[in-house]
C-alpha atoms as a PDB file:
ATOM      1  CA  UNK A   1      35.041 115.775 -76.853  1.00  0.00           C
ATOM      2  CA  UNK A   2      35.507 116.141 -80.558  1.00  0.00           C
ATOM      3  CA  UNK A   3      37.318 119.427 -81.533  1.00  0.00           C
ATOM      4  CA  UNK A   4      37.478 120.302 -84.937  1.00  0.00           C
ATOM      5  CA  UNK A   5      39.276 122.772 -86.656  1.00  0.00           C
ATOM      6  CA  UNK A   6      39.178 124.486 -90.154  1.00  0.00           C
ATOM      7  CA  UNK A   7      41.094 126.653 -92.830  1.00  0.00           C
ATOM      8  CA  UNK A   8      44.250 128.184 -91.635  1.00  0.00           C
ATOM      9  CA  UNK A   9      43.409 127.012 -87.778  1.00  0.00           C
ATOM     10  CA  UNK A  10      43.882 123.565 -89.107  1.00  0.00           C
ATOM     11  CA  UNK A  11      46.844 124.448 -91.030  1.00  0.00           C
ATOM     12  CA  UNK A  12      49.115 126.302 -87.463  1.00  0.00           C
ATOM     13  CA  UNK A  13      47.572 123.192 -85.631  1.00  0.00           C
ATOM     14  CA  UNK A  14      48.660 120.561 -88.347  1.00  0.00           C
ATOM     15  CA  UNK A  15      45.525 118.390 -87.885  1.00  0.00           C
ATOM     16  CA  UNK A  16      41.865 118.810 -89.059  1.00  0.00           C
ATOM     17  CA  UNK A  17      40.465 117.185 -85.880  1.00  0.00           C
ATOM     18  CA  UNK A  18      41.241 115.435 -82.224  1.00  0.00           C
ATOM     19  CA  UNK A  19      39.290 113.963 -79.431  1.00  0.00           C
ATOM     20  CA  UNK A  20      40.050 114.999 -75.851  1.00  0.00           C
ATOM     21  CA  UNK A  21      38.607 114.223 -72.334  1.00  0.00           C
ATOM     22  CA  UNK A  22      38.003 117.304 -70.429  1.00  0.00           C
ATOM     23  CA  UNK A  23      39.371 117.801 -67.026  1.00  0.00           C
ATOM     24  CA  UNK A  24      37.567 119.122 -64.295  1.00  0.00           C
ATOM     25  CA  UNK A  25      38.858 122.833 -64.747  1.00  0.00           C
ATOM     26  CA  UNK A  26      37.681 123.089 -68.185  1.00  0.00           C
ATOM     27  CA  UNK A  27      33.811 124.804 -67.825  1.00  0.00           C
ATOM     28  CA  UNK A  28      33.574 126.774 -70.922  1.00  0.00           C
ATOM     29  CA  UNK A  29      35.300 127.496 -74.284  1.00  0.00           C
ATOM     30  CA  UNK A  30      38.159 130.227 -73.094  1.00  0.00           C
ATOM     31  CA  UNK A  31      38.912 127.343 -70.629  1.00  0.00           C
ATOM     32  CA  UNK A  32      39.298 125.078 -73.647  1.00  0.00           C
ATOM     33  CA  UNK A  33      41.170 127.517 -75.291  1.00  0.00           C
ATOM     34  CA  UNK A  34      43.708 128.162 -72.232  1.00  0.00           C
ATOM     35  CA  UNK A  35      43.905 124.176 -72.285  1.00  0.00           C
ATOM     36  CA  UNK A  36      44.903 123.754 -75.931  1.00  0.00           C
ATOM     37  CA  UNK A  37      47.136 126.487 -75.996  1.00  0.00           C
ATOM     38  CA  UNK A  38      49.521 124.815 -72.802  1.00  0.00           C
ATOM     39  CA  UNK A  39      49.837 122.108 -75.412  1.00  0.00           C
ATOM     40  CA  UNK A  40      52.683 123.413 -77.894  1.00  0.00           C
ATOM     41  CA  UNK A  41      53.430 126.791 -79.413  1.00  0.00           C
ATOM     42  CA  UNK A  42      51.543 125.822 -82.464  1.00  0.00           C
ATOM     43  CA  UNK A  43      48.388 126.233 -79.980  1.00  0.00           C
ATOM     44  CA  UNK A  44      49.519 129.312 -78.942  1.00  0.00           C
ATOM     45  CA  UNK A  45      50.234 130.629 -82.034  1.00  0.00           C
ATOM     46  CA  UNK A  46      47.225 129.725 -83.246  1.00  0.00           C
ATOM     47  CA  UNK A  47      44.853 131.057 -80.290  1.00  0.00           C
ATOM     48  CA  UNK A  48      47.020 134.398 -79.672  1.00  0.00           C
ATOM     49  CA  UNK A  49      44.374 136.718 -81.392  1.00  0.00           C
ATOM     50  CA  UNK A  50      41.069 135.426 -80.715  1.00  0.00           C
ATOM     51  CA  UNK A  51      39.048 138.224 -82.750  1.00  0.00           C
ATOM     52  CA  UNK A  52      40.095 136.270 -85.774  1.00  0.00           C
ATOM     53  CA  UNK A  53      38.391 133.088 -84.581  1.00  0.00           C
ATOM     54  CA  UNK A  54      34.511 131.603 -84.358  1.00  0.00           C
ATOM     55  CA  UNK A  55      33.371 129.165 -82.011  1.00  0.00           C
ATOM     56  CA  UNK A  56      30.766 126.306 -82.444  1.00  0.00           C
ATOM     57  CA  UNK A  57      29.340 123.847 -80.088  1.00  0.00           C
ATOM     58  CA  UNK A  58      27.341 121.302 -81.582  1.00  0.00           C
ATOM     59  CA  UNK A  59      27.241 123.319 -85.249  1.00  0.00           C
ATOM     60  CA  UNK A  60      25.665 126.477 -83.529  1.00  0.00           C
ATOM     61  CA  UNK A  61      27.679 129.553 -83.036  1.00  0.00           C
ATOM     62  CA  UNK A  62      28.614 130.441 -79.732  1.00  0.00           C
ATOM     63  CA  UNK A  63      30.597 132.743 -77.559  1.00  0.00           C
ATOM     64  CA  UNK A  64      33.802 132.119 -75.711  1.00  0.00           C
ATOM     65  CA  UNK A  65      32.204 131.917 -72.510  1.00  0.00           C
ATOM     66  CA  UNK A  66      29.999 129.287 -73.270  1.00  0.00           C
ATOM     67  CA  UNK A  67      29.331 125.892 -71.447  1.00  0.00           C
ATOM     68  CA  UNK A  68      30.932 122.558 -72.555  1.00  0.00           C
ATOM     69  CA  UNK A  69      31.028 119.351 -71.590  1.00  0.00           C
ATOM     70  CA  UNK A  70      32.571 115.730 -72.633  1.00  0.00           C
ATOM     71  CA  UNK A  71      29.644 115.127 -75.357  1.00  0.00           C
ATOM     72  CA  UNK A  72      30.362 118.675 -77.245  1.00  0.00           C
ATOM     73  CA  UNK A  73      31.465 119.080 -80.340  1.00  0.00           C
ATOM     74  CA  UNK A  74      33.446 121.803 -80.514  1.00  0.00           C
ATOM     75  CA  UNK A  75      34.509 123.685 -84.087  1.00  0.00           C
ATOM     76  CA  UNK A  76      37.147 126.616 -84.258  1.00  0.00           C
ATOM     77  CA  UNK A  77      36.782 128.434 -88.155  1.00  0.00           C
ATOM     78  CA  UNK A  78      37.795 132.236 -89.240  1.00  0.00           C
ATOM     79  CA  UNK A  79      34.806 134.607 -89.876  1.00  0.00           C
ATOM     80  CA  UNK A  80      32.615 133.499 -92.457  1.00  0.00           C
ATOM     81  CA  UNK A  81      31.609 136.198 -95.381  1.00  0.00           C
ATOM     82  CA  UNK A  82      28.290 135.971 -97.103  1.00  0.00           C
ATOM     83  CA  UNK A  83      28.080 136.005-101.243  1.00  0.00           C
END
């Protein structure tokens, strides 16, 4: 799975994008996030307030309960403003 991660995100995680092979226990994106956030304290810092943070799978915006697998690519931004 590619994971991807943009503006400040990218800047607590120190890295702009990884690849990871999901485990078994990892169904849906709040799995993911639980995952990632075991990792360091940058994670965890990073994923402690989840209001401030969008998910996509596959460049269409999702919620945190939704469905990944392997193939996904998953993208973690701020809230986007219109202008």
């Amino acid at each position: 799975m590619r994971i991807l991660y943009f503006s400040w995100i990218k800047d607590g995680i120190g890295k702009s994008q990884e690849d990871i092979d999901l485990t078994g226990n990892i169904k849906n994106i709040a799995d993911l996030i639980n995952f990632l956030s075991e990792i360091n304290n940058d994670y965890n810092k990073v994923f402690s307030d989840l209001s401030s943070i969008r998910f996509s799978k596959n460049m269409n915006l999702v919620n945190i309960e939704e469905n990944i697998k392997n193939e996904d690519e998953i993208a973690f931004f701020p809230p986007m403003t219109g202008g």
